[in-house]
Protein backbone atom coordinates (compact mmCIF):
# COMPACT_ATOMS: atom_id res chain seq x y z
CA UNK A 1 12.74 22.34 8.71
CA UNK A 2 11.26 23.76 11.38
CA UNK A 3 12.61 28.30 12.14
CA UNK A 4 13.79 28.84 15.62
CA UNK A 5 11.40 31.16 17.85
CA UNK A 6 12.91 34.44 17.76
CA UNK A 7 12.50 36.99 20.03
CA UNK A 8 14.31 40.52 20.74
CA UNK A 9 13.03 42.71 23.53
CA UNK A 10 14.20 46.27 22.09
CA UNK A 11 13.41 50.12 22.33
CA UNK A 12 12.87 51.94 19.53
CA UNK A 13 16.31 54.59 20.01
CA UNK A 14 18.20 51.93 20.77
CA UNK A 15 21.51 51.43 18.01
CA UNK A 16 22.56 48.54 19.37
CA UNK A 17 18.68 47.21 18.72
CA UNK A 18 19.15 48.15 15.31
CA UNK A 19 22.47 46.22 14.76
CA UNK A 20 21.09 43.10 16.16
CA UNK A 21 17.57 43.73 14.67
CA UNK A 22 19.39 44.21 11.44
CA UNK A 23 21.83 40.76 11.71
CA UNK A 24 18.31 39.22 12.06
CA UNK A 25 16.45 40.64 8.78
CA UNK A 26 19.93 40.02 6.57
CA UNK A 27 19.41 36.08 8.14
CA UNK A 28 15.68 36.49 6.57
CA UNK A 29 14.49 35.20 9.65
CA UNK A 30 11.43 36.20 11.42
CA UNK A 31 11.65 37.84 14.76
CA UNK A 32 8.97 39.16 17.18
CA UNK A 33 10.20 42.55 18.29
CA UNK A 34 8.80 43.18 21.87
CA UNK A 35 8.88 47.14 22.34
CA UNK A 36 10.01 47.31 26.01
CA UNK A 37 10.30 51.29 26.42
CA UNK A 38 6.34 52.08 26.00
CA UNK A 39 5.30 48.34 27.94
CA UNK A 40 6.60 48.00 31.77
CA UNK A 41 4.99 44.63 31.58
CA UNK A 42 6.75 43.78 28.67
CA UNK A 43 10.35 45.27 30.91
CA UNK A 44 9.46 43.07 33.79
CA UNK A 45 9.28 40.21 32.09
CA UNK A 46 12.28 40.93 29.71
CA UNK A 47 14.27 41.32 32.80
CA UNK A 48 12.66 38.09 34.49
CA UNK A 49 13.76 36.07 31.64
CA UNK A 50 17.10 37.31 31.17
CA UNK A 51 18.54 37.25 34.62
CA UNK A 52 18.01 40.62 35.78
CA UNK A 53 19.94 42.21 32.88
CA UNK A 54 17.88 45.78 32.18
CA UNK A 55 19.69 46.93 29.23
CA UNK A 56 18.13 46.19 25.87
CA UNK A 57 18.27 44.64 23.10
CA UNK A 58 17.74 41.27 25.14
CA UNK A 59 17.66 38.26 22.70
CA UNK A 60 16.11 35.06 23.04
CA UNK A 61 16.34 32.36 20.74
CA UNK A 62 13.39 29.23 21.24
CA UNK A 63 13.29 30.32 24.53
CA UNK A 64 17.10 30.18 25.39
CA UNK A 65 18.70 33.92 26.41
CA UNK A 66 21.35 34.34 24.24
CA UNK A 67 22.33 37.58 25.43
CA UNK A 68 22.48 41.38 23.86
CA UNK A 69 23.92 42.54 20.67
CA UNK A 70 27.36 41.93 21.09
CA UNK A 71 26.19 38.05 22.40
CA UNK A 72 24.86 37.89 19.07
CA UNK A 73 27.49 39.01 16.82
CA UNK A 74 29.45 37.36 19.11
CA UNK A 75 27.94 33.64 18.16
CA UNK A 76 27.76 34.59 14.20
CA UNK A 77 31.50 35.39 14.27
CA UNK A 78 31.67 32.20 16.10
CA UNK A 79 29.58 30.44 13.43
CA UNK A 80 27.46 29.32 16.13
CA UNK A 81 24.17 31.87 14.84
CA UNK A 82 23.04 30.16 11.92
CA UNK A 83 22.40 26.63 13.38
CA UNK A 84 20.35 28.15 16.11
CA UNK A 85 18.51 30.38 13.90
CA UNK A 86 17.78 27.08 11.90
CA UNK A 87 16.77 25.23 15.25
CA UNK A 88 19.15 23.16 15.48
CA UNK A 89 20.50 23.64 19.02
């Protein structure tokens, strides 16, 4: 079984970063955390990728923009988090 690519574009003094960052690590899944305050690259392509949307955190999962923190609470209330997580979708 094969993890979904996780990514979470994030600044460091960012709660809402934290709360998704920390739905992630109680998951034990593995995450690349893409610092986007210190990068502009890194901003411009966050913002590419997920529509325009500026605010962070900005999570994609294999590739598919899920959303922000709420998005993601949002689809683990929904029960929808852990088959994507397991890459399933």
């Amino acid at each position: 079984m094969s993890m979904a690519k996780i990514e979470i574009y994030s600044s460091p003094f960012c709660g809402f970063c934290h709360q998704a960052k920390g739905l992630l690590e109680s998951k034990n899944v593995a995450f690349e955390d893409i610092d986007v305050m210190m990068n502009r690259a890194r901003k411009a392509e966050m913002m590419e990728r997920a529509g325009g949307r500026t605010s962070v955190p900005q999570i994609f999962i294999d590739d598919r923009h899920v959303g922000g923190c709420d998005d993601l609470f949002a689809l683990e209330s929904a029960g929808k988090l852990d088959p994507m997580l397991e890459g399933a979708s």
